[in-house]
Protein backbone atom coordinates (compact mmCIF):
# COMPACT_ATOMS: atom_id res chain seq x y z
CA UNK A 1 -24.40 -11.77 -7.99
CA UNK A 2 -25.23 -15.32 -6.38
CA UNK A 3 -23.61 -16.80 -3.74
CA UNK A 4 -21.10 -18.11 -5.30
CA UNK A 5 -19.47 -14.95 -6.01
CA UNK A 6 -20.43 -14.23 -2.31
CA UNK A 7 -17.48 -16.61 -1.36
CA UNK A 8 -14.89 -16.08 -3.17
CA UNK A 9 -15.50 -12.26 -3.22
CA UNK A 10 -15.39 -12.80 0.70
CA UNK A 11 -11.50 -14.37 0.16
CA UNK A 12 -9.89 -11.86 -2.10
CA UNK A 13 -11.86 -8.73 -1.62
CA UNK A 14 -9.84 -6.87 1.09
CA UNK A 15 -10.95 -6.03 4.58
CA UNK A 16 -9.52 -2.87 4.86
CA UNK A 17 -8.64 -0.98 7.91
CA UNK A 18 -7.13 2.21 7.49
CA UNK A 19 -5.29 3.99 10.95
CA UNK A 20 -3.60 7.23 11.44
CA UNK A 21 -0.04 7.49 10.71
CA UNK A 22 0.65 8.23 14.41
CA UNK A 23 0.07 4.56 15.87
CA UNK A 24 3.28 3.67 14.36
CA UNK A 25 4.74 6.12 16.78
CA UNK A 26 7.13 9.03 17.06
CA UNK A 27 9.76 9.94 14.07
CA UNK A 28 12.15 10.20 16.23
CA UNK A 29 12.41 7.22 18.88
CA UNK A 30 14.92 6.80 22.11
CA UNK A 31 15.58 2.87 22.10
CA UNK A 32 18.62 1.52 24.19
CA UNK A 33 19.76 4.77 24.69
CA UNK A 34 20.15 5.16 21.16
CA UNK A 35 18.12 7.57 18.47
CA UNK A 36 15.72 5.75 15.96
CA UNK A 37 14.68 7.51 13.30
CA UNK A 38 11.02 6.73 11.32
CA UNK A 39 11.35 6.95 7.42
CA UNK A 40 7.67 6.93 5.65
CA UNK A 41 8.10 6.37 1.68
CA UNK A 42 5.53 5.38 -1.13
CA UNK A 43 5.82 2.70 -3.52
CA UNK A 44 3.98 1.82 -7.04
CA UNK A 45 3.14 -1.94 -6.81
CA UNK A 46 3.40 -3.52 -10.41
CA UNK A 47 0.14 -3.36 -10.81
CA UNK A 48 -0.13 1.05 -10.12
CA UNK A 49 -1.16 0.79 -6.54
CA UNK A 50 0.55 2.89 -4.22
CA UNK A 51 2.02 0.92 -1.22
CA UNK A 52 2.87 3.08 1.98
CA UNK A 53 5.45 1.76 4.25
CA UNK A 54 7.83 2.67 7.11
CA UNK A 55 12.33 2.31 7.58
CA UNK A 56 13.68 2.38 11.44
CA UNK A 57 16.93 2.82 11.67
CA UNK A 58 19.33 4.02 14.19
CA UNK A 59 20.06 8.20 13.87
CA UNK A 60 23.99 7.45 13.84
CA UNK A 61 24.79 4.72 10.41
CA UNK A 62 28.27 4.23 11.24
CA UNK A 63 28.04 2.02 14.10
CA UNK A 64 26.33 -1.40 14.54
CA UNK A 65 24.89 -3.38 11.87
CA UNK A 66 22.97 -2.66 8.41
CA UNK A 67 20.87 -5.71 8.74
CA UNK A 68 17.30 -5.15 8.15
CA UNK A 69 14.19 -7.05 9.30
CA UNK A 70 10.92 -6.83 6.91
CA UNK A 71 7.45 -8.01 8.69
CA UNK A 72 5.16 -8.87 6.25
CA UNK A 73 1.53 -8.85 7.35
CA UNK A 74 -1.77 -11.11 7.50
CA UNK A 75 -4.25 -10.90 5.19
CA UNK A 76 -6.24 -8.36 7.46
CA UNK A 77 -3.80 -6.90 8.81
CA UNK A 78 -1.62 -4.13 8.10
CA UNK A 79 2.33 -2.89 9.01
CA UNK A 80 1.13 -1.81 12.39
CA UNK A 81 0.80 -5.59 13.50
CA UNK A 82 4.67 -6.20 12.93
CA UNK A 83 5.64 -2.61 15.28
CA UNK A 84 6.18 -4.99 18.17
CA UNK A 85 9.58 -5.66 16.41
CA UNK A 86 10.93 -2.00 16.55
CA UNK A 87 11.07 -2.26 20.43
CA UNK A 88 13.02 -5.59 19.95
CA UNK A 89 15.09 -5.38 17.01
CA UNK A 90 16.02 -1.59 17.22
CA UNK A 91 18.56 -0.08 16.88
CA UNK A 92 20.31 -3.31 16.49
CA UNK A 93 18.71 -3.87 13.19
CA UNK A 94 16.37 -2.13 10.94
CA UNK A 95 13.13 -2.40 10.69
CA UNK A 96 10.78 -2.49 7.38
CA UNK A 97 7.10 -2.11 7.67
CA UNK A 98 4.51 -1.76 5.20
CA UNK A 99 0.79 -2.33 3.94
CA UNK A 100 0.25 -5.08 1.09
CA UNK A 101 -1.93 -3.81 -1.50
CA UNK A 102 -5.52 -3.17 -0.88
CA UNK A 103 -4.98 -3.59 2.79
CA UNK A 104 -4.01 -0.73 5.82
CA UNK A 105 -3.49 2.64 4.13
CA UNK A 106 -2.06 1.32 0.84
CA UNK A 107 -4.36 1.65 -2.40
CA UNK A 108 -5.76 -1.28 -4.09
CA UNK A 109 -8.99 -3.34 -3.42
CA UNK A 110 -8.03 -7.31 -3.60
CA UNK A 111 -5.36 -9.85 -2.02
CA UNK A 112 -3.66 -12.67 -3.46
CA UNK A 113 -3.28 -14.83 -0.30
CA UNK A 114 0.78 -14.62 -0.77
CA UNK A 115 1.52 -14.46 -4.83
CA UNK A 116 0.78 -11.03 -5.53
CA UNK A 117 2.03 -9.77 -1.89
CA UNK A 118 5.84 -11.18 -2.76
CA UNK A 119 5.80 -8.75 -5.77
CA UNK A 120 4.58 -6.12 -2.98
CA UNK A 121 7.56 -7.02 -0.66
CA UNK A 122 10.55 -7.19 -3.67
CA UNK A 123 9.59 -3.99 -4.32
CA UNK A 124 9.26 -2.09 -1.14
CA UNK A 125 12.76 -3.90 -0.94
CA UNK A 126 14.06 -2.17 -3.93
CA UNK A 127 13.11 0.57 -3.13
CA UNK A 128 14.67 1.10 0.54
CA UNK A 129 18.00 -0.26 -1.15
CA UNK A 130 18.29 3.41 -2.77
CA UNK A 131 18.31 5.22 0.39
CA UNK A 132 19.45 2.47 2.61
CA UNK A 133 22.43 0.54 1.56
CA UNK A 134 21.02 -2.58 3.76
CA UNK A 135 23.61 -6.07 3.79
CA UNK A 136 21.41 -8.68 4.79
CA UNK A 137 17.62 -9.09 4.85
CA UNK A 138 16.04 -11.39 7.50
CA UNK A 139 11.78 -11.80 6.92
CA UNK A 140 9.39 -12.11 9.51
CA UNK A 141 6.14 -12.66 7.54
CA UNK A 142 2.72 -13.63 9.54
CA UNK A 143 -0.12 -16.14 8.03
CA UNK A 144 -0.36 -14.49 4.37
CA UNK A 145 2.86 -12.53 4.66
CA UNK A 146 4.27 -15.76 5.88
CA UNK A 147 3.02 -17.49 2.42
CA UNK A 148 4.52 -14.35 0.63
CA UNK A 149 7.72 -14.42 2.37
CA UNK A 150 7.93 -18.48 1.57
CA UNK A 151 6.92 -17.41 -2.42
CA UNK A 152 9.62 -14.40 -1.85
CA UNK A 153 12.66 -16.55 -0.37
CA UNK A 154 12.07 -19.07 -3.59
CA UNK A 155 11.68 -16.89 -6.19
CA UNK A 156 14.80 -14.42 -5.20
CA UNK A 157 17.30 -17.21 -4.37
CA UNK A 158 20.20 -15.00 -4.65
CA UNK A 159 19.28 -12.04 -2.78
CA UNK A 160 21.39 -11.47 0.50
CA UNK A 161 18.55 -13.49 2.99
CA UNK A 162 19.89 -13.65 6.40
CA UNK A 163 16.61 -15.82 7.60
CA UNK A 164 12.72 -16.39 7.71
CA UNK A 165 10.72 -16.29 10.12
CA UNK A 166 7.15 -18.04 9.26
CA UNK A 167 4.16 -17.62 11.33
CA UNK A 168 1.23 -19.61 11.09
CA UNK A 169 1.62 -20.21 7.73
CA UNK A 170 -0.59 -22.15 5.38
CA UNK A 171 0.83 -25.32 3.42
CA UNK A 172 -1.52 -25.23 0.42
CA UNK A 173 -4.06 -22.69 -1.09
CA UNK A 174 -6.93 -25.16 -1.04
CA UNK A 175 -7.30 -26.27 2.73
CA UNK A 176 -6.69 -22.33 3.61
CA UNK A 177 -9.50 -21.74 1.24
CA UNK A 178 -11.81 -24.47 3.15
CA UNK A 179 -10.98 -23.09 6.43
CA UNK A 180 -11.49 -19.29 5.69
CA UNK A 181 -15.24 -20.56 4.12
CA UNK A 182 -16.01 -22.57 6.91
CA UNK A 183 -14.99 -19.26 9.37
CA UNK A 184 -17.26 -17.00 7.47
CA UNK A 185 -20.18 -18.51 6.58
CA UNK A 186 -22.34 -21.61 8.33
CA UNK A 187 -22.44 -23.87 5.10
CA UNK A 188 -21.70 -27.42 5.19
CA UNK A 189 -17.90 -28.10 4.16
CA UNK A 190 -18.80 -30.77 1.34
CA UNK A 191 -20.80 -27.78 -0.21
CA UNK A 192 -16.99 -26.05 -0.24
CA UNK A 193 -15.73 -29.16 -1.35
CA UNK A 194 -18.73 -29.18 -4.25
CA UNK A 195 -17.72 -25.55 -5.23
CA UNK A 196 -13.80 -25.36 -4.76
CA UNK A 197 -13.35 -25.59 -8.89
CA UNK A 198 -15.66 -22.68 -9.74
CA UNK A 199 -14.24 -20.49 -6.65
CA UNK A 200 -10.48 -21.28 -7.63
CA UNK A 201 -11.32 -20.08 -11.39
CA UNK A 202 -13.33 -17.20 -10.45
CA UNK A 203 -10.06 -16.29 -8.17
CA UNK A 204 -7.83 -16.89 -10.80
CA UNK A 205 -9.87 -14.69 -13.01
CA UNK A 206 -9.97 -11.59 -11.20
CA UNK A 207 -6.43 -11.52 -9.61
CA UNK A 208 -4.77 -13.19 -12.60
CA UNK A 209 -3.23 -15.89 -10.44
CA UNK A 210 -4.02 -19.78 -10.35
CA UNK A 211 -3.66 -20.63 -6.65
CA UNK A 212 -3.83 -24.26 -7.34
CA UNK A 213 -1.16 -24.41 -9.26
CA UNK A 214 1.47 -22.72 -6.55
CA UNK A 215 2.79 -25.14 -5.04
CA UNK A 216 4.12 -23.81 -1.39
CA UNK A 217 5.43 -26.56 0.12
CA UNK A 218 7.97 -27.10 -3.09
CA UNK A 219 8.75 -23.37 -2.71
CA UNK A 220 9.54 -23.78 0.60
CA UNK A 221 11.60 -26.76 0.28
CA UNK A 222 13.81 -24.59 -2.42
CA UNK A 223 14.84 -21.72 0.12
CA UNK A 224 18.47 -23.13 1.96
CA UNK A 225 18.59 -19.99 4.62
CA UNK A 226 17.96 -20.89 8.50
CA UNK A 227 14.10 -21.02 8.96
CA UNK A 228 12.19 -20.76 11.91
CA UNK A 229 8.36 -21.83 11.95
CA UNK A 230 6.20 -20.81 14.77
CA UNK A 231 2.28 -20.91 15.26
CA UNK A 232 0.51 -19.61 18.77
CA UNK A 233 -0.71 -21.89 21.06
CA UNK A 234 -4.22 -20.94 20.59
CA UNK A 235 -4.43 -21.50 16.92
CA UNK A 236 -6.68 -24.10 14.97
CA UNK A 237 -5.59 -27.49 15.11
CA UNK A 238 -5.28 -26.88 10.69
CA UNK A 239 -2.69 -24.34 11.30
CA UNK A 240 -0.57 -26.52 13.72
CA UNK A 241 -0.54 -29.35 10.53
CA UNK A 242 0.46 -27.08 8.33
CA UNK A 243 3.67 -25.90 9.85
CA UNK A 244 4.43 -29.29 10.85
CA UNK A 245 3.91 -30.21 7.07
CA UNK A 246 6.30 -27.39 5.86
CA UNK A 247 8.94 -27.98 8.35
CA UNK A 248 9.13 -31.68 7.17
CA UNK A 249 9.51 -29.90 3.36
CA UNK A 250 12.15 -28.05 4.26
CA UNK A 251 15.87 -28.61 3.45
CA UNK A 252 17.39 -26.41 4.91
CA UNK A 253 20.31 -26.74 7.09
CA UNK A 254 19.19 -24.93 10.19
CA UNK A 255 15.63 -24.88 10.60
CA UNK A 256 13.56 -24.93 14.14
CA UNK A 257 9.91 -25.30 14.83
């Protein structure tokens, strides 16, 4: 292996980090004075990998609203980075957590950077909709999961969205690509620049998608539900350029950044 592989092993290979089931908290949760129950289910990915995820809902059904919020996670992340949202969306709304293949405590051992991860998502979705008879579906996704959720919103156009929520998401596979080189290893960027062709087909190789062919900013342009784009203060000046590119792409009737 030389050191080419090095890199774009370094990309797509996950950096798993498994945690115990109990840092996502009690099953049974007092929030607003109201019971919120913790669900745990499995899923089989389309590509055989099971994908372990999480439903809070309210204890009582018949009252308030069956709107559900999905958090999709970064690429080394996992569903405990979106539990900040069962405090603040329960028992108001649902709440849908889960680990993208090859990443938290789900099986598999490579990412897609947002392709593969929107298959992940539709069919965690899927699958809740046979226990949980959800109306709409509002999508909080974060750097990768944001890319997913953008891939997800265009490629499901008439699913019942309610609204995205995109955090620091990338506006193209190839600068992301740059940036995540240039964070891991001390190499000069032409050299990434010099090797972009071989590390996009080696990619496209092993996870069977062409990432410079997906083109996100025409996929976000295509989804017509309110969008909100965010990025934190302390981010990279890329990441701040990105989101200011996508929010120009956007058509959208209500979108904020």
């Amino acid at each position: 292996m030389d050191f080419y592989d090095d890199l774009w092993r370094s990309v797509i290979f996950a950096k798993r980090t498994p945690y115990p089931i109990s840092l996502l908290g009690n099953e049974r949760l007092l929030i607003q004075n109201q019971w919120v129950l913790r669900h745990d289910f499995n899923v089989v990915s389309r590509r055989g990998f099971v994908l372990h995820a999480s439903l809070f809902r309210r204890e009582n059904l018949s009252a308030g609203s069956k709107n559900l919020v999905m958090y999709l996670h970064s690429r080394t992340g996992s569903r405990l980075e979106g539990r900040f949202l069962v405090e603040n969306m329960c028992p108001k709304y649902s709440v849908l957590l889960f680990d993208f293949s090859g990443l938290g405590n789900s099986e598999g051992g490579i990412i897609t950077l947002g392709p593969q991860e929107s298959f992940d998502a539709f069919k965690v979705l899927n699958e809740v909709k046979t226990f949980f008879d959800f109306e709409k579906v509002f999508v909080w996704g974060m750097e990768m999961g944001a890319v997913a959720g953008i891939l997800l919103g265009e490629g499901q156009p008439e699913y019942p969205w309610a609204g995205f929520v995109f955090d620091s998401p990338y506006d193209n596979f190839e600068s992301f690509l740059t940036q995540v080189l240039l964070d891991t290893y001390d190499i000069p960027e032409t050299f990434v620049a010099l090797s972009k062709r071989r590390i996009f087909s080696a990619i496209g190789e092993t996870t069977g998608f062409g990432l410079e062919s997906i083109d996100i900013k025409l996929a976000a342009s295509r989804i017509k539900v309110p969008v909100f784009l965010m990025v934190g203060k302390s981010s990279a000046p890329e990441a701040f350029e990105s989101v200011k590119i996508l929010f120009s792409e956007i058509t959208s009737e209500t979108k904020e950044l």
